[in-house]
Protein backbone atom coordinates (compact mmCIF):
# COMPACT_ATOMS: atom_id res chain seq x y z
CA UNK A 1 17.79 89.58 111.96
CA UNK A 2 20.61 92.07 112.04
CA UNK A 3 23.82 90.94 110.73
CA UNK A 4 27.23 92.04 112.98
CA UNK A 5 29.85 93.31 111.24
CA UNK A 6 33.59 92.83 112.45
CA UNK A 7 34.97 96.12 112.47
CA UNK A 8 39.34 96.30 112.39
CA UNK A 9 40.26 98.85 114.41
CA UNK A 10 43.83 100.81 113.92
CA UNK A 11 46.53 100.99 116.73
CA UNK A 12 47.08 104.15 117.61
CA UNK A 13 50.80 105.17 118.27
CA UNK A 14 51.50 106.30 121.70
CA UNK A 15 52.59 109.35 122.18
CA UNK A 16 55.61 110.52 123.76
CA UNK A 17 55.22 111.66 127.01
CA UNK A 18 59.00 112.77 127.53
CA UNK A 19 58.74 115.46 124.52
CA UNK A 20 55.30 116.61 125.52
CA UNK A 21 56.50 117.13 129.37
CA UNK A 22 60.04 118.61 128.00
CA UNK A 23 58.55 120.75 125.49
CA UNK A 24 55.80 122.21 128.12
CA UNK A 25 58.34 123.11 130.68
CA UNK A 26 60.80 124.55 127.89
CA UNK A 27 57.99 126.77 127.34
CA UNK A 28 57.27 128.77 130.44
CA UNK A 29 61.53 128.15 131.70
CA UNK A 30 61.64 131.89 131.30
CA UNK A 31 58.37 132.61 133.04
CA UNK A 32 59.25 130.40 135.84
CA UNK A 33 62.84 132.02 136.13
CA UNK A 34 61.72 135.18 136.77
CA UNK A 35 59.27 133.99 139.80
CA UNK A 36 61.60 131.80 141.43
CA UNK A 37 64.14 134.91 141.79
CA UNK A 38 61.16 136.83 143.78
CA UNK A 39 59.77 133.67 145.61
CA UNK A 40 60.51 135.83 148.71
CA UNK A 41 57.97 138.78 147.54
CA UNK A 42 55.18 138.98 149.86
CA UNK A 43 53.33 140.86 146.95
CA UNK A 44 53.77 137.74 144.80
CA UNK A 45 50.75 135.62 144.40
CA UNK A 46 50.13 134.01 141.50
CA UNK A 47 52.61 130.97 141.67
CA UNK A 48 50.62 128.59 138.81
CA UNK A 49 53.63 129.11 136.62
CA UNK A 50 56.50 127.31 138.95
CA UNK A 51 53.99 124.89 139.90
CA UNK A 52 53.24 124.21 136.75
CA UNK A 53 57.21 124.14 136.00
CA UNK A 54 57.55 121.51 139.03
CA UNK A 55 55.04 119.63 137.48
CA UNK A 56 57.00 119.51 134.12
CA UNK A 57 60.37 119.06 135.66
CA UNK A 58 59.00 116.11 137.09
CA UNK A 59 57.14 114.38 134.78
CA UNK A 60 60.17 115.08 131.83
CA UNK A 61 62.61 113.51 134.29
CA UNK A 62 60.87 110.44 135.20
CA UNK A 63 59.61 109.82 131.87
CA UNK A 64 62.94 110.46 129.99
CA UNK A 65 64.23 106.83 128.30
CA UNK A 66 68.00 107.84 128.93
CA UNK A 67 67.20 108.02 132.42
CA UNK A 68 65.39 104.40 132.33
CA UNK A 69 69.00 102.50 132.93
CA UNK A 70 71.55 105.26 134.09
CA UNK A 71 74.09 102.32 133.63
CA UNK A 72 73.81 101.69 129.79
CA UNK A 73 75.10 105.93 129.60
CA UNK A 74 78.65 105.22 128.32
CA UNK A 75 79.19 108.80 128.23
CA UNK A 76 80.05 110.89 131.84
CA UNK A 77 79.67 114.07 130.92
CA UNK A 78 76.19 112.95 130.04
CA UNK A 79 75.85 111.53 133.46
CA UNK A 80 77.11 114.76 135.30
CA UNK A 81 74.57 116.35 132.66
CA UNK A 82 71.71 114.65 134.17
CA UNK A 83 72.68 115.11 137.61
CA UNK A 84 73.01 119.03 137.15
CA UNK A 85 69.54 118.69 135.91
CA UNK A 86 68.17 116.84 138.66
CA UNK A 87 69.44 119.46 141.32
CA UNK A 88 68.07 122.50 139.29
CA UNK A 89 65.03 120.65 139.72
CA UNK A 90 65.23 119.85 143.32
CA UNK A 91 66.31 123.70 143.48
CA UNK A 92 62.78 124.47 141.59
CA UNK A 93 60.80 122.25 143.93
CA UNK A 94 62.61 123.91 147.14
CA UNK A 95 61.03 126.75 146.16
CA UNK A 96 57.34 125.70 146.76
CA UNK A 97 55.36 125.36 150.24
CA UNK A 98 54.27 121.84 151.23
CA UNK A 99 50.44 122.57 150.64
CA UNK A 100 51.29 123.73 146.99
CA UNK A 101 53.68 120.42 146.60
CA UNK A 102 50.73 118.35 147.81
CA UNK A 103 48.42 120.13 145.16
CA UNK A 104 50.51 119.13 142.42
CA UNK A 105 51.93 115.47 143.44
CA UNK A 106 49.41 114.54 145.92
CA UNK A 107 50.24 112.24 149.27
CA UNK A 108 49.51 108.82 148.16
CA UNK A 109 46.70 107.72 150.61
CA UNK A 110 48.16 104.54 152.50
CA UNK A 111 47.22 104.65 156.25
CA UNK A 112 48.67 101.38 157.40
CA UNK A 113 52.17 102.27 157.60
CA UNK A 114 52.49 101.91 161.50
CA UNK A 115 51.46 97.91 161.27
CA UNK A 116 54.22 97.73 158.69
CA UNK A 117 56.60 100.12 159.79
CA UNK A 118 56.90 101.79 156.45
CA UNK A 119 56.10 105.14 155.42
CA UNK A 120 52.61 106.43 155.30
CA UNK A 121 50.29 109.38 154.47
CA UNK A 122 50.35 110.36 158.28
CA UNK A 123 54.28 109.96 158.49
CA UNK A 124 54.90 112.21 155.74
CA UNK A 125 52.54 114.91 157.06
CA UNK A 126 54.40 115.13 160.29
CA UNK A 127 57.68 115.53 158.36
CA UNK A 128 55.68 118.28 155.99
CA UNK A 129 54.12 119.75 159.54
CA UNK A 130 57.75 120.26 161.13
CA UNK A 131 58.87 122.29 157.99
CA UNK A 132 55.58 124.32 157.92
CA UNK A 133 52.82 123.60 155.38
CA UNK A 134 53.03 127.32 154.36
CA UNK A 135 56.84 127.76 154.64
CA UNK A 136 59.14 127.78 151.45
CA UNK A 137 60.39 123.96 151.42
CA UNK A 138 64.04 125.50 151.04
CA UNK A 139 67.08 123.70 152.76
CA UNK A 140 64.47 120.80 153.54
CA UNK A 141 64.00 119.29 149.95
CA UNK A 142 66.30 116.18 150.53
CA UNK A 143 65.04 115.40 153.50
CA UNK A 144 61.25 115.63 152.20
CA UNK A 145 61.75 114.23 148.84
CA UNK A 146 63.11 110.76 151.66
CA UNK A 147 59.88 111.50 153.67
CA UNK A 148 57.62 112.07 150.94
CA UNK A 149 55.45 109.46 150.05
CA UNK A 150 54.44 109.74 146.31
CA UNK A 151 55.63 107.11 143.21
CA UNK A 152 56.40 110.02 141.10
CA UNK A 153 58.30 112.04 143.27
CA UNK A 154 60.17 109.17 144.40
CA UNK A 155 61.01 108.07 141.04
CA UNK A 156 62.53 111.18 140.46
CA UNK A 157 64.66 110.42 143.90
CA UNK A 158 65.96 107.52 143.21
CA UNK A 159 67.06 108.77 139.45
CA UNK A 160 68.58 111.50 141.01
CA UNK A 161 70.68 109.42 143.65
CA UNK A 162 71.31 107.02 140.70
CA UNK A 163 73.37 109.79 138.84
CA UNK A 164 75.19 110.45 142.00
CA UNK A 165 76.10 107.05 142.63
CA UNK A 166 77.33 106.55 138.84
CA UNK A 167 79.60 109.79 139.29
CA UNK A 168 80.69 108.54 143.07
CA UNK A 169 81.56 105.62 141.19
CA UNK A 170 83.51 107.10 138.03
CA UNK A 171 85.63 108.91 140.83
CA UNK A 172 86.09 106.30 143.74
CA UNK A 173 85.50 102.67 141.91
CA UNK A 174 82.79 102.00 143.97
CA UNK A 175 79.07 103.24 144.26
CA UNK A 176 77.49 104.95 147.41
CA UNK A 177 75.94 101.92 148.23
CA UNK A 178 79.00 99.55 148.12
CA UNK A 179 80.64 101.91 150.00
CA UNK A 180 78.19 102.16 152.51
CA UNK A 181 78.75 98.49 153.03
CA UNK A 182 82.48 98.37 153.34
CA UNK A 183 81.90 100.95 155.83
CA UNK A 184 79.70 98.89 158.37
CA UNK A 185 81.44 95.44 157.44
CA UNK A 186 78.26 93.93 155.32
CA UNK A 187 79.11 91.44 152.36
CA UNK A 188 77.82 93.04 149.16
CA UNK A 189 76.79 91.75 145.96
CA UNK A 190 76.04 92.93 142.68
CA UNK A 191 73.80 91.10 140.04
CA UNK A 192 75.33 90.12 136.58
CA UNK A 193 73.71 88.75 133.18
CA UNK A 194 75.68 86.06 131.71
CA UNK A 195 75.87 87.44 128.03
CA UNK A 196 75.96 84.27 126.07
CA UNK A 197 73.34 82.53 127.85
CA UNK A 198 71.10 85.09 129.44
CA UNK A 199 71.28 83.71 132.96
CA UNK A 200 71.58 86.43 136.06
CA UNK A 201 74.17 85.38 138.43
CA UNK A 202 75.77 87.18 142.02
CA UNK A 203 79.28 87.76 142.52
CA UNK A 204 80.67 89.41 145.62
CA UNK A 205 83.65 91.80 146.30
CA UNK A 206 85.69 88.10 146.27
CA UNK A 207 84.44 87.14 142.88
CA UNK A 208 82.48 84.52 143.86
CA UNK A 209 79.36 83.69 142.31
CA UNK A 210 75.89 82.78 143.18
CA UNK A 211 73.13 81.36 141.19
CA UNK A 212 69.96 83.44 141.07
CA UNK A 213 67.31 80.80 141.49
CA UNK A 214 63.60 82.61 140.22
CA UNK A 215 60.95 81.66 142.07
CA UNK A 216 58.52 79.39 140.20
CA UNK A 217 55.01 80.85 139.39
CA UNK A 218 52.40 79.17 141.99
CA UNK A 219 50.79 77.89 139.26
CA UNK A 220 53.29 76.14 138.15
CA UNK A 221 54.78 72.67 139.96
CA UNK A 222 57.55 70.75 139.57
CA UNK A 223 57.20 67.69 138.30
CA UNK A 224 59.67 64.58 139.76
């Protein structure tokens, strides 16, 4: 009879995606430079490189630790840092068509947005449709990285508006999104972590406080 042997196997480290993806896109920045200032030449057709830097941009923003928690940056020239970065990027993305976006971060393929009024592969292509699929995205890019339905790009998005809403803050005492609801008179609240015991609470702009009550597994029943 043959006799098993139990091999150990080793863990392997992972590797860090944020240096790979920054170091990539350091690498061709003054490649991509030079064809974003002649986007407009019709003699221009090789366009892998800023592509390829979109790609990068991307991926290094999204994947970038700092960027996890924009709220643990003590530091706001850090934050206004970050957010310069995130509109060079936008700028870089602007420069591409639609179709070449799509080849890179690919519409994710959800059809049933209608029955749940949410956004869908066919809602984003009539937004891409309206700009042209083979037009320069341009002045467009805020309104298609909204429309555009992709976890990746809107990752990046909601980074981006993150670092806005910090500065907003730093400047005005209040984020976009609190403002937003003084504005148009709706009760806003913002979730806290008790530090000593751990427990999430609510306050509103009255200082009162709510209990967050987690909803208990379905597995799981109380017992009286």
């Amino acid at each position: 009879m043959n006799k098993l042997t139990l091999i150990e196997g080793t863990n392997k480290p992972k590797p860090n995606l944020f240096a790979l993806y920054n170091k990539a896109m350091d690498k061709m920045s003054e490649q991509a430079l030079q064809v974003i200032q002649n986007t407009n030449d019709e003699e221009l057709e090789d366009r892998t490189i800023i592509k390829r830097l979109a790609y990068y941009a991307i991926k290094s923003f999204t994947t970038n630790p700092v960027l996890q928690n924009v709220d643990n940056i003590l530091l706001r020239e850090l934050v206004e840092s970050y957010y310069t970065i995130s509109n060079c990027y936008k700028l870089i993305i602007s420069a591409l068509t639609p179709n070449e976006l799509m080849e890179i971060f690919p519409i994710e393929k959800r059809y049933d947005g209608y029955r749940y009024q949410t956004k869908d592969y066919f809602y984003t292509m009539d937004k891409l449709k309206k700009i042209g699929l083979d037009t320069p995205i341009g002045e467009n890019i805020k309104d298609l990285l909204w429309c555009y339905t992709n976890s990746e790009l809107f990752e990046f998005d909601v980074r981006a508006f993150e670092l806005a809403s910090r500065l907003y803050k730093e400047v005005n005492g209040v984020s976009i999104m609190e403002q937003w609801a003084i504005d148009n008179d709706v009760e806003a609240y913002t979730m806290k972590t008790d530090p000593q015991t751990g427990k999430e609470y609510l306050i509103n702009s009255t200082g009162q406080t709510i209990r967050v009550r987690k909803r208990m597994p379905h597995y799981m029943k109380l017992v009286r």
